[in-house]
N, C-alpha and C. Protein backbone atom coordinates (compact mmCIF):
# COMPACT_ATOMS: atom_id res chain seq x y z
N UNK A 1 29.44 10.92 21.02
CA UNK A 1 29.07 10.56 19.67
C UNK A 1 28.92 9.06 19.53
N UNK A 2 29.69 8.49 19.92
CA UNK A 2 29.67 6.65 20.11
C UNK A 2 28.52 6.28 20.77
N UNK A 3 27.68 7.12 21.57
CA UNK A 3 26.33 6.46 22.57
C UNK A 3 25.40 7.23 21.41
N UNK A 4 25.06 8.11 20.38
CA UNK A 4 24.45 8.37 19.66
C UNK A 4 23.67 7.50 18.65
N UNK A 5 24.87 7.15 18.03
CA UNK A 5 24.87 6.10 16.69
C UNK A 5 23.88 4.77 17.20
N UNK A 6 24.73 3.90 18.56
CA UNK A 6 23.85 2.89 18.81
C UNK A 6 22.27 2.84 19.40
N UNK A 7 22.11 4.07 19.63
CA UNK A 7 20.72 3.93 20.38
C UNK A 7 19.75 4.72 19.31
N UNK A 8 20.40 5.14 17.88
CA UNK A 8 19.45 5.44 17.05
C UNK A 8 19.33 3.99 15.81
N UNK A 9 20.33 3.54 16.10
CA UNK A 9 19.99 1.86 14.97
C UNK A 9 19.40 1.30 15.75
N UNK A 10 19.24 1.38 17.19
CA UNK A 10 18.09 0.71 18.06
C UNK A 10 16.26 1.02 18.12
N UNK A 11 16.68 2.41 18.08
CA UNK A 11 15.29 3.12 17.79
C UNK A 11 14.68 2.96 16.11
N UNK A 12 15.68 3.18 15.97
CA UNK A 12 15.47 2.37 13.91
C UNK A 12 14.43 0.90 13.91
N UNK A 13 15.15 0.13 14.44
CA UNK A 13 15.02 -1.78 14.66
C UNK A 13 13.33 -1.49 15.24
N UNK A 14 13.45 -0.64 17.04
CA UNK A 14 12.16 -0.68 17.48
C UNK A 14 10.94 -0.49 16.25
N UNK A 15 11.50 0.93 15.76
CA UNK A 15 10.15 1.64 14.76
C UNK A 15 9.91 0.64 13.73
N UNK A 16 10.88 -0.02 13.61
CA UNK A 16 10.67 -1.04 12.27
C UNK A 16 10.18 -1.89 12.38
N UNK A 17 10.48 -3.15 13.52
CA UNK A 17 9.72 -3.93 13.88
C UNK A 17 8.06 -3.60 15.12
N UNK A 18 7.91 -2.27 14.91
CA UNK A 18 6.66 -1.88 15.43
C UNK A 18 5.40 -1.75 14.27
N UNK A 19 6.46 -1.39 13.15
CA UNK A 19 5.63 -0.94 11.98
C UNK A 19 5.16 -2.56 11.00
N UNK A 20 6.30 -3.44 11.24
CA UNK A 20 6.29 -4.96 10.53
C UNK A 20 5.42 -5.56 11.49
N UNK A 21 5.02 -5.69 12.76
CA UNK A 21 3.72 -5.82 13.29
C UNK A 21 2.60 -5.40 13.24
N UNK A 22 2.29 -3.90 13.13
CA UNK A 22 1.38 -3.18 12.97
C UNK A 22 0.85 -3.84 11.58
N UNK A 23 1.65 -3.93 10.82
CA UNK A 23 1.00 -3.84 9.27
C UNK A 23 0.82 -5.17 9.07
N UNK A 24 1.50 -6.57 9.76
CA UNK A 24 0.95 -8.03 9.93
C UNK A 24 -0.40 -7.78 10.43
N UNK A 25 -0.64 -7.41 11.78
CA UNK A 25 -2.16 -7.25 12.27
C UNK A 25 -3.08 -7.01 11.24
N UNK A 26 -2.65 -5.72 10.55
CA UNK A 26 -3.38 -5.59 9.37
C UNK A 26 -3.70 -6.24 8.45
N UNK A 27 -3.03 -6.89 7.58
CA UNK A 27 -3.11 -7.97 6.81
C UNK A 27 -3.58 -9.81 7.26
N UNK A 28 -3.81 -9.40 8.40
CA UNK A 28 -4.75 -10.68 9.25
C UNK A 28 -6.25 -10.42 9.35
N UNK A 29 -6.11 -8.79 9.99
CA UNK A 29 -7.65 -8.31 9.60
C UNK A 29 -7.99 -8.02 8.19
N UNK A 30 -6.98 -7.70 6.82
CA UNK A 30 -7.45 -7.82 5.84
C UNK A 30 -8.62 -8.88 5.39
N UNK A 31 -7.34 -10.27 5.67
CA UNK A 31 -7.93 -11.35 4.77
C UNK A 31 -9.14 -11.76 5.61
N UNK A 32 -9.01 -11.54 6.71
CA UNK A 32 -10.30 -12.56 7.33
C UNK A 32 -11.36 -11.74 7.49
N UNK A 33 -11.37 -10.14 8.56
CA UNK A 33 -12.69 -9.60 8.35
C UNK A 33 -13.14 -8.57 7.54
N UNK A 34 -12.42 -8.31 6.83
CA UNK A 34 -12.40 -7.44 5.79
C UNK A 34 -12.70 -7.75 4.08
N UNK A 35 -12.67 -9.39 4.41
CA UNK A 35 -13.49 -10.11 3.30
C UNK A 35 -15.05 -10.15 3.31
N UNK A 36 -15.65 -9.56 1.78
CA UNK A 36 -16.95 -9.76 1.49
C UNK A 36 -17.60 -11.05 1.07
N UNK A 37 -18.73 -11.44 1.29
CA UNK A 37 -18.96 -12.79 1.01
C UNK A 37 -18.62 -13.36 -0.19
N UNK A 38 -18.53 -12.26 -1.20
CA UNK A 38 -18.05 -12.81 -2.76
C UNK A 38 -16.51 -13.02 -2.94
N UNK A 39 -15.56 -13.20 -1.79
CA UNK A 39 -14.18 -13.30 -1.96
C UNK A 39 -13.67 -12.30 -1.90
N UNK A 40 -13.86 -10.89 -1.81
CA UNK A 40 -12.93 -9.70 -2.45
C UNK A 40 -12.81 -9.01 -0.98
N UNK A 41 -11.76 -8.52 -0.80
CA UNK A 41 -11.51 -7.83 0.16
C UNK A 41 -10.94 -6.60 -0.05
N UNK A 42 -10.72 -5.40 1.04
CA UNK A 42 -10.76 -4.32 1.12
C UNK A 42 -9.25 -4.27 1.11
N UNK A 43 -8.50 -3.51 0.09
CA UNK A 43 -7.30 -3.55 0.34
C UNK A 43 -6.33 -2.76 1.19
N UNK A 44 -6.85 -3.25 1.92
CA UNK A 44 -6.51 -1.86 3.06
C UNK A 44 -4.74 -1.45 3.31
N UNK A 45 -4.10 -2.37 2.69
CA UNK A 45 -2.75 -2.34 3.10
C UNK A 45 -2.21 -1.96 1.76
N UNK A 46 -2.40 -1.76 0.65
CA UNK A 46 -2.22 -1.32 -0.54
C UNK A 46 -2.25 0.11 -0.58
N UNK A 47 -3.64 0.58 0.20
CA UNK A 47 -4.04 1.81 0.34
C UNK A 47 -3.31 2.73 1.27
N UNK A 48 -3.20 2.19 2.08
CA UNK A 48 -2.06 2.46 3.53
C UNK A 48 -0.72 3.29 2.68
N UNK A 49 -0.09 1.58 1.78
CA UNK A 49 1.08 2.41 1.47
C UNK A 49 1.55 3.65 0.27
N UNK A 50 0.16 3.45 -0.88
CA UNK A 50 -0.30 4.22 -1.48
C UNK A 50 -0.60 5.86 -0.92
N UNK A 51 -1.00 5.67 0.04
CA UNK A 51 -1.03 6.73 0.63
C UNK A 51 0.15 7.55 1.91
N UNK A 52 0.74 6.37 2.27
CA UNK A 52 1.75 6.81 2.89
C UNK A 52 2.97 7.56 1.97
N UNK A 53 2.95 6.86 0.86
CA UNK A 53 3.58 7.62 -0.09
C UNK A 53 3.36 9.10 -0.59
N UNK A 54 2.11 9.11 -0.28
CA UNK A 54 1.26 10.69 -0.62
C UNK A 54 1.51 11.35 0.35
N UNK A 55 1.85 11.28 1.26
CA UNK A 55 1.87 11.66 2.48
C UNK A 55 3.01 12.27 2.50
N UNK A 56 4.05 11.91 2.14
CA UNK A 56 5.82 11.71 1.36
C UNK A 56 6.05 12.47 0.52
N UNK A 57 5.17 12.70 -0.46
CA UNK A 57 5.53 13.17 -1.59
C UNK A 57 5.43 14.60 -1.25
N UNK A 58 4.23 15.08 -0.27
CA UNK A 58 4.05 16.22 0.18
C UNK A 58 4.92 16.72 0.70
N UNK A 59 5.64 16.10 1.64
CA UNK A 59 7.03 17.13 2.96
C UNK A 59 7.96 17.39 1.62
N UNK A 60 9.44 17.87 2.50
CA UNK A 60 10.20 18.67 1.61
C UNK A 60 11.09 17.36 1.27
N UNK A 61 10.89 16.42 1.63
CA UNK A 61 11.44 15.41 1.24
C UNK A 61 11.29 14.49 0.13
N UNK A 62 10.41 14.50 -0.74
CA UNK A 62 9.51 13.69 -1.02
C UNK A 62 9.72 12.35 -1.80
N UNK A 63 11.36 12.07 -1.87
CA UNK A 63 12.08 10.86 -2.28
C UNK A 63 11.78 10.00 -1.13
N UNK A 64 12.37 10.44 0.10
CA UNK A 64 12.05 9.50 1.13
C UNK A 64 10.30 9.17 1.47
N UNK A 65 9.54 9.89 1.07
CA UNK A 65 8.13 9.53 1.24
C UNK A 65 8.07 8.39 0.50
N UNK A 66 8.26 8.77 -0.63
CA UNK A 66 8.38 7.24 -1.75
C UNK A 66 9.18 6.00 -1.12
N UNK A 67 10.18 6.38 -0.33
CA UNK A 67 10.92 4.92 0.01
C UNK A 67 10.42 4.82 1.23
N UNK A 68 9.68 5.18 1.81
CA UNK A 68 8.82 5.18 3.25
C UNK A 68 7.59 4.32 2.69
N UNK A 69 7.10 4.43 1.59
CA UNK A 69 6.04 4.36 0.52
C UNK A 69 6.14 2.61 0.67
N UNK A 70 7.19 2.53 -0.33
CA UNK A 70 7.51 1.41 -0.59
C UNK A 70 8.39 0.46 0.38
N UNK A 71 8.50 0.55 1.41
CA UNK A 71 9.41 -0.08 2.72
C UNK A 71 7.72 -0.25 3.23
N UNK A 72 6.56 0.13 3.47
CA UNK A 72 5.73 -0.15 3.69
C UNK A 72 4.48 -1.25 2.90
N UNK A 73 4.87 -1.00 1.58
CA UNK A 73 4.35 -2.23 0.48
C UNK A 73 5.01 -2.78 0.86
N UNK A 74 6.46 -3.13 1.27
CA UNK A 74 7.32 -4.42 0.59
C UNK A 74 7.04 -5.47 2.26
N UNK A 75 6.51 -4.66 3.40
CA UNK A 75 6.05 -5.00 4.50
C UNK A 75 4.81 -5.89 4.60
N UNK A 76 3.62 -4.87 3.72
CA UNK A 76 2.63 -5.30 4.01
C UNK A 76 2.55 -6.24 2.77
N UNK A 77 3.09 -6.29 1.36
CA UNK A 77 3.19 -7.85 0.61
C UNK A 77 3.30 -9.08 1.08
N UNK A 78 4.58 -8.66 1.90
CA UNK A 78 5.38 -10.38 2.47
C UNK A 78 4.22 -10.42 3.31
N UNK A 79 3.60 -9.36 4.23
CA UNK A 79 2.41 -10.09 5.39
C UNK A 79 1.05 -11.07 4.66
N UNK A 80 0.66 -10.16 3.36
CA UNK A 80 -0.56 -10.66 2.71
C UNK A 80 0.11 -12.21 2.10
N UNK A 81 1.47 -12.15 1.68
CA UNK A 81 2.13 -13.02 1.31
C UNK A 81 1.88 -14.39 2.04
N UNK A 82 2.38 -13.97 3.47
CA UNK A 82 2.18 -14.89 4.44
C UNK A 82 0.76 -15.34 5.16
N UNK A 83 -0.24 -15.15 4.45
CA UNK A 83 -1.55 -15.31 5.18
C UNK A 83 -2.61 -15.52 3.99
N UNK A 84 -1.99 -15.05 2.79
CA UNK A 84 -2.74 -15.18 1.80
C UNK A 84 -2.61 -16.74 1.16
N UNK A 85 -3.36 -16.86 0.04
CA UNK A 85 -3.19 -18.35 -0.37
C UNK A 85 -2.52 -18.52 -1.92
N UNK A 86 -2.03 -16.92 -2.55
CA UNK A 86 -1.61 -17.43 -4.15
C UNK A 86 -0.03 -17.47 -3.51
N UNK A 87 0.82 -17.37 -4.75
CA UNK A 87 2.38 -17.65 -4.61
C UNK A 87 3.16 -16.54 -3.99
N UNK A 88 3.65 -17.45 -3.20
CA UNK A 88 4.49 -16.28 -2.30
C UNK A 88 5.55 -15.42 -2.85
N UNK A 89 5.25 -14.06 -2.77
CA UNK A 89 6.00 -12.98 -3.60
C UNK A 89 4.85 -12.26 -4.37
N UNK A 90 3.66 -12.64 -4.70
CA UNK A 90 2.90 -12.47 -5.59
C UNK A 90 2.30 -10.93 -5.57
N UNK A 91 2.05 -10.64 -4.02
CA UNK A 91 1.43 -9.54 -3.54
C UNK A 91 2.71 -8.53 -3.14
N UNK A 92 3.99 -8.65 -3.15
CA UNK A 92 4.85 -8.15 -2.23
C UNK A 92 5.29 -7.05 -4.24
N UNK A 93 5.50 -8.05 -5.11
CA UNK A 93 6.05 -7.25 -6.27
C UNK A 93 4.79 -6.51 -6.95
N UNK A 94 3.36 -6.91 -6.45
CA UNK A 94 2.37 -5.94 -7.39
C UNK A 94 2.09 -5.16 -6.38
N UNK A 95 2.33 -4.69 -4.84
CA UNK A 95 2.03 -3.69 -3.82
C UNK A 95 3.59 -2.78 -4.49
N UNK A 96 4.64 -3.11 -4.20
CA UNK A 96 6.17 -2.57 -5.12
C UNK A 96 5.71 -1.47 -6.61
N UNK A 97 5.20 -2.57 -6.97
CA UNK A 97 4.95 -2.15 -8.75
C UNK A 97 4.16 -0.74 -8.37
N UNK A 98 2.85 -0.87 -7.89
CA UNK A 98 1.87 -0.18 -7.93
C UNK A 98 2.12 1.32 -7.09
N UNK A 99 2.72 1.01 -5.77
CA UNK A 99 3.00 2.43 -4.62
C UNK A 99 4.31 3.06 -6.31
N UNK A 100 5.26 2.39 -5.98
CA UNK A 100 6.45 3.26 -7.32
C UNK A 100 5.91 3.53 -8.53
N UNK A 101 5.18 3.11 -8.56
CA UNK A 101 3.92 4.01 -10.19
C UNK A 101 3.53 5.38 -10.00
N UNK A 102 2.59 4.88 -9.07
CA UNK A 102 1.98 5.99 -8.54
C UNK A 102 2.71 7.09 -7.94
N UNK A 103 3.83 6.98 -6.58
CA UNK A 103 4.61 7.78 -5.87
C UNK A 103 5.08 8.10 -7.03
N UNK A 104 5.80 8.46 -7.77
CA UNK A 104 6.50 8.77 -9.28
C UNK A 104 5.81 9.65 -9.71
N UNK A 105 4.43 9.60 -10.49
CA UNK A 105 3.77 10.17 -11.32
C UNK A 105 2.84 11.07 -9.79
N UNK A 106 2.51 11.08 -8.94
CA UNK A 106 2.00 11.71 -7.74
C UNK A 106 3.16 12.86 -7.42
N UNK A 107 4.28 12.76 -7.69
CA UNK A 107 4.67 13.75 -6.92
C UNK A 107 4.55 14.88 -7.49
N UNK A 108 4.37 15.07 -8.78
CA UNK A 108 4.18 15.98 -9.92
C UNK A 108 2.56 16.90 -9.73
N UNK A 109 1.95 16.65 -8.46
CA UNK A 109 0.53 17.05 -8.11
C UNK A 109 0.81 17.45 -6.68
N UNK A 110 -0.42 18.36 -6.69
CA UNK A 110 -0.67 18.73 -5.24
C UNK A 110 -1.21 17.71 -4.68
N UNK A 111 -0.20 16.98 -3.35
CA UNK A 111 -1.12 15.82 -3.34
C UNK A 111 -2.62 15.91 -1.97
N UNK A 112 -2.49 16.76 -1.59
CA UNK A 112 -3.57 16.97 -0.27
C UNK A 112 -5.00 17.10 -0.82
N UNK A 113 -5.12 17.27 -2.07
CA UNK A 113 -6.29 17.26 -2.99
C UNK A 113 -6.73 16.03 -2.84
N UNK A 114 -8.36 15.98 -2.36
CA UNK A 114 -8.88 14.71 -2.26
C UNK A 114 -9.25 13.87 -3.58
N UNK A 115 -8.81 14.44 -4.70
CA UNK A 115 -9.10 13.86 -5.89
C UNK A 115 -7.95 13.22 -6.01
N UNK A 116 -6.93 13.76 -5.76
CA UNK A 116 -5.45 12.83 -5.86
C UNK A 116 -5.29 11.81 -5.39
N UNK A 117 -5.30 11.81 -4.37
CA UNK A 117 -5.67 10.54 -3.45
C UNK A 117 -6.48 9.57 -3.83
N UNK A 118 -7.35 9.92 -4.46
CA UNK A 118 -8.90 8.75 -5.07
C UNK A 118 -8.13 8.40 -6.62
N UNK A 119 -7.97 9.31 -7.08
CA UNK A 119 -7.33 8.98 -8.65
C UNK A 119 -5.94 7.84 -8.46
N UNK A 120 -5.06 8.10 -7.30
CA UNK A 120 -3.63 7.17 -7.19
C UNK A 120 -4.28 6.24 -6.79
N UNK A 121 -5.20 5.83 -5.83
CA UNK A 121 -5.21 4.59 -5.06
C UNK A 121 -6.29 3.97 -6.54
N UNK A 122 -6.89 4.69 -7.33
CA UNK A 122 -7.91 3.97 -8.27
C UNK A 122 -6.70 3.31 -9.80
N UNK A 123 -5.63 4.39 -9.69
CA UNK A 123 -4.38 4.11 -10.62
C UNK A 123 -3.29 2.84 -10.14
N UNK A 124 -3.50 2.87 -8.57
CA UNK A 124 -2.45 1.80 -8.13
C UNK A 124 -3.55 0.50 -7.74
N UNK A 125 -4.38 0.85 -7.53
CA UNK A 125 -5.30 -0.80 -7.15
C UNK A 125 -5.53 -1.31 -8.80
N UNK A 126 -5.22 -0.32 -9.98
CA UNK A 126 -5.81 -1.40 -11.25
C UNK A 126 -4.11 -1.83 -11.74
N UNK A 127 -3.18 -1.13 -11.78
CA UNK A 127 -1.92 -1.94 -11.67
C UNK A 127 -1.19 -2.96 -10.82
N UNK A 128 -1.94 -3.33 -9.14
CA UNK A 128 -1.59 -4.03 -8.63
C UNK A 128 -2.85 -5.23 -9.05
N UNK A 129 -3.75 -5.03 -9.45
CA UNK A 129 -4.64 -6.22 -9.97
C UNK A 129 -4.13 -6.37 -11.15
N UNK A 130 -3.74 -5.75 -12.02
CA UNK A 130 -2.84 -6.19 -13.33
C UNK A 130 -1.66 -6.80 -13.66
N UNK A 131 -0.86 -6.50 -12.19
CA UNK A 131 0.07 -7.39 -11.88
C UNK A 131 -0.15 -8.78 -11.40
N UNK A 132 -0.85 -8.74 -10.39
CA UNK A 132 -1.53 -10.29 -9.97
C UNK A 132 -1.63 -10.82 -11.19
N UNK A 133 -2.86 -10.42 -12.53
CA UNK A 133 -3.38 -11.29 -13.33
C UNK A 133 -2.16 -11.89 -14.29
N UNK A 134 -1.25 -10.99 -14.19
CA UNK A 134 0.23 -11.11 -14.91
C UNK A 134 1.37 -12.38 -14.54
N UNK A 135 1.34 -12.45 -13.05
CA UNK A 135 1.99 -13.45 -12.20
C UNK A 135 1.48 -14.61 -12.09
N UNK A 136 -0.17 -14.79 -12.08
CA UNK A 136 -0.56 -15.26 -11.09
C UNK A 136 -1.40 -16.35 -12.27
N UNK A 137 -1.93 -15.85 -13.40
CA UNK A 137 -3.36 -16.57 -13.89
C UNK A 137 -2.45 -16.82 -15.49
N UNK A 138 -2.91 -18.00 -16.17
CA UNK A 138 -2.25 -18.27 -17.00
C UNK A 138 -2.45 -17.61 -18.40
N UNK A 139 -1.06 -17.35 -19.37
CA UNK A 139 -1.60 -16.08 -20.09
C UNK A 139 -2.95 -16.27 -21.28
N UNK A 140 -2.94 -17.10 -21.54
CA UNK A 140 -4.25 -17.36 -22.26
C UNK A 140 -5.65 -16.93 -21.55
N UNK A 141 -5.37 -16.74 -20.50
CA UNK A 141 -6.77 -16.07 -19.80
C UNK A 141 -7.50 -14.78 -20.30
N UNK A 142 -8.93 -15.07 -20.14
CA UNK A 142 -9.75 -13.89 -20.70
C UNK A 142 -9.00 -12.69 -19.59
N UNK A 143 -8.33 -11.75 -20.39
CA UNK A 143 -8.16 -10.48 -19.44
C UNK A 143 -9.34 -9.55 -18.95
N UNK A 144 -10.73 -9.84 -20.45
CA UNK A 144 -11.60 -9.05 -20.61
C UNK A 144 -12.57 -9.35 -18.92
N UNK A 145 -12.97 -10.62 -19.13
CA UNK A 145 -13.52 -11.02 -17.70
C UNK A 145 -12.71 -10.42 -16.55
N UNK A 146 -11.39 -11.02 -16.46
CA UNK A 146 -10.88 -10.61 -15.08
C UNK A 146 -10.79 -9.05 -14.44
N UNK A 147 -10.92 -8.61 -15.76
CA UNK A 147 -11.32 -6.67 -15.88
C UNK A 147 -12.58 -6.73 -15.21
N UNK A 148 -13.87 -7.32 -15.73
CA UNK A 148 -15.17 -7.00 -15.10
C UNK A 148 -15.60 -7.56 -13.72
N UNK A 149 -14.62 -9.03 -13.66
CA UNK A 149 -14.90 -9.54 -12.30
C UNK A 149 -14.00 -9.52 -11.33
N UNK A 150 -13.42 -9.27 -11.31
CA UNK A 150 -11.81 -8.99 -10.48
C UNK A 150 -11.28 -7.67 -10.11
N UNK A 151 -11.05 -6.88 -11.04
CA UNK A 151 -10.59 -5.36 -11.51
C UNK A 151 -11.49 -4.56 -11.06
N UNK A 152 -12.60 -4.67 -11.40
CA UNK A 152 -13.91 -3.41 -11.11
C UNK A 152 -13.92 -3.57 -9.28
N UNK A 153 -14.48 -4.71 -9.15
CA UNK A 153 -14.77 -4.57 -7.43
C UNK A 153 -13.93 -4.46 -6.89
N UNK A 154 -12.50 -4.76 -7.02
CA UNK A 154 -11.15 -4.27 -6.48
C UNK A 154 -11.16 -2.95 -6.39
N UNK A 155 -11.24 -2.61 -7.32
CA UNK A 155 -11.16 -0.74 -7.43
C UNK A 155 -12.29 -0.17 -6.14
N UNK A 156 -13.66 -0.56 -6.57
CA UNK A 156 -14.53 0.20 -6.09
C UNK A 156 -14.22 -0.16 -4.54
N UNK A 157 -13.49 -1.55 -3.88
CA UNK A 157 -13.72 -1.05 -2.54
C UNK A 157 -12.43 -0.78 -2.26
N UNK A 158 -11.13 -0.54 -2.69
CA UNK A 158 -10.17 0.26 -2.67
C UNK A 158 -10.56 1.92 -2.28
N UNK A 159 -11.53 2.35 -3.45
CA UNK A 159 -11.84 3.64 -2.73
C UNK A 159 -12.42 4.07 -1.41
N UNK A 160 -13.39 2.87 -1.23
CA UNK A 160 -13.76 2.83 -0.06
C UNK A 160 -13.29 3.73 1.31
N UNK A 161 -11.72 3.29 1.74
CA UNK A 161 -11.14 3.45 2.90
C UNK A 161 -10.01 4.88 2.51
N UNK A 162 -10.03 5.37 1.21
CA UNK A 162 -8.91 6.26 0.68
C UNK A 162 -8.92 7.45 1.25
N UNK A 163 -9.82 8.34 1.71
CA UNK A 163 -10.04 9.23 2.34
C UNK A 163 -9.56 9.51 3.69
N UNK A 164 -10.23 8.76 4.26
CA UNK A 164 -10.03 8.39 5.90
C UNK A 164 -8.44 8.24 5.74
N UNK A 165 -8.18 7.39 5.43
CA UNK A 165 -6.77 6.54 5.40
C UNK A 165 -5.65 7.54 5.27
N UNK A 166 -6.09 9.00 4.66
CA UNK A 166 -4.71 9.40 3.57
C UNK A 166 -4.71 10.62 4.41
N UNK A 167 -6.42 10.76 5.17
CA UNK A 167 -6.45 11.81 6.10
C UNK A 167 -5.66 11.66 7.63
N UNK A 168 -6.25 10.43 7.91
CA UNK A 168 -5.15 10.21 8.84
C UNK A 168 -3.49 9.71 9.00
N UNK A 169 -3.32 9.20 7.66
CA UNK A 169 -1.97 9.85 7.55
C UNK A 169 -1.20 10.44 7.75
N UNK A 170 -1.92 11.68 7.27
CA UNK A 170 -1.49 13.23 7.30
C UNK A 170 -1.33 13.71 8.22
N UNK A 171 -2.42 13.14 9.30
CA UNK A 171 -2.75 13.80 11.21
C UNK A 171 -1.28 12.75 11.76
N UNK A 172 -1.00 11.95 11.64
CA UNK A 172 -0.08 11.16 12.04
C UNK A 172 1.36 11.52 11.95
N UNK A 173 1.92 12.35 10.81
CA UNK A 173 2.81 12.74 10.45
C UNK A 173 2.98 13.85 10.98
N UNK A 174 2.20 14.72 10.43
CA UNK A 174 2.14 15.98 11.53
C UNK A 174 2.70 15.92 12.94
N UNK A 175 1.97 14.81 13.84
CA UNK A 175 1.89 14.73 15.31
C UNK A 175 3.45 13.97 15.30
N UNK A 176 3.90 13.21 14.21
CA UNK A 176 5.57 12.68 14.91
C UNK A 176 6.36 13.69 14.63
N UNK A 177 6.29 14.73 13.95
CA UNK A 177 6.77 15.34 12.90
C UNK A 177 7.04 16.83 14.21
N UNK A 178 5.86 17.15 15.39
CA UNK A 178 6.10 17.65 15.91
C UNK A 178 6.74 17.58 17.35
């Protein structure tokens, strides 16, 4: 029982710091090639944990999907955090805000429905842009603009990758799962 314990807080540390790399890489390829010439990029690590959460909510577990959910925002924040250029923390509490919105009100659905998936990541990309504009831009700011120029194209290429992303998820879990 004593050789048990230590070589599963080891395997813990590995998976963890495999997954806090994996999802840095990501958030390197976010900002740099995954940017469109107009500034906006594909949020691919928002979507990830948005969906990893969905993914969660489905098994018989589906509390720990949510904290699988969000151990994966609070990962891929500090990375966008660290590579991005607004205030550090900025992305780590509106990726937080947005996966625990959604994981919450998601678990109450069938989530393998491809509409679910498109509806959370379209529900969590306009609360994590609502959070930014909240943190980030001073409050006298037109909200109305930052809705049409900020908010809209966020969304639309958020959906972009939601499919794929939530599908392979699913194939991923399965395969550790067996």
């Amino acid at each position: 029982m004593g050789n048990n314990q230590p070589r599963r807080i080891e395997e813990r540390l590995a998976r963890e710091s495999g997954l806090i790399l994996i999802l840095l890489l990501l958030a390197l390829i976010q900002v740099t090639l995954l940017t469109a010439p107009t500034g906006f990029c594909i949020p691919l690590l928002l979507v990830l944990a948005i969906g990893r959460s969905l993914v969660g909510a489905g098994t018989a577990e589906p509390v720990r999907g949510l904290m699988r959910g969000l151990w994966w925002a609070f990962y891929g924040g500090i990375a966008l955090d660290l590579l991005g250029s607004m205030p550090f923390g900025s992305h780590t509490i509106a990726h937080l805000v947005a996966v625990f919105v959604v994981g919450l009100v998601a678990r109450r659905f069938v989530v393998e429905r491809p509409l679910v998936s498109l509806l959370s990541v379209a529900c969590g990309t306009l609360i994590y842009e609502a959070v930014l504009w909240l943190l980030v831009l001073p409050p006298d700011s037109d909200w109305q603009v930052y809705v049409r120029v900020v908010m809209l194209p966020s969304l639309l290429l958020a959906l972009i990758p939601t499919l794929p992303t939530v599908a392979l998820l699913h194939r991923l879990l399965r395969m550790v799962k067996d």
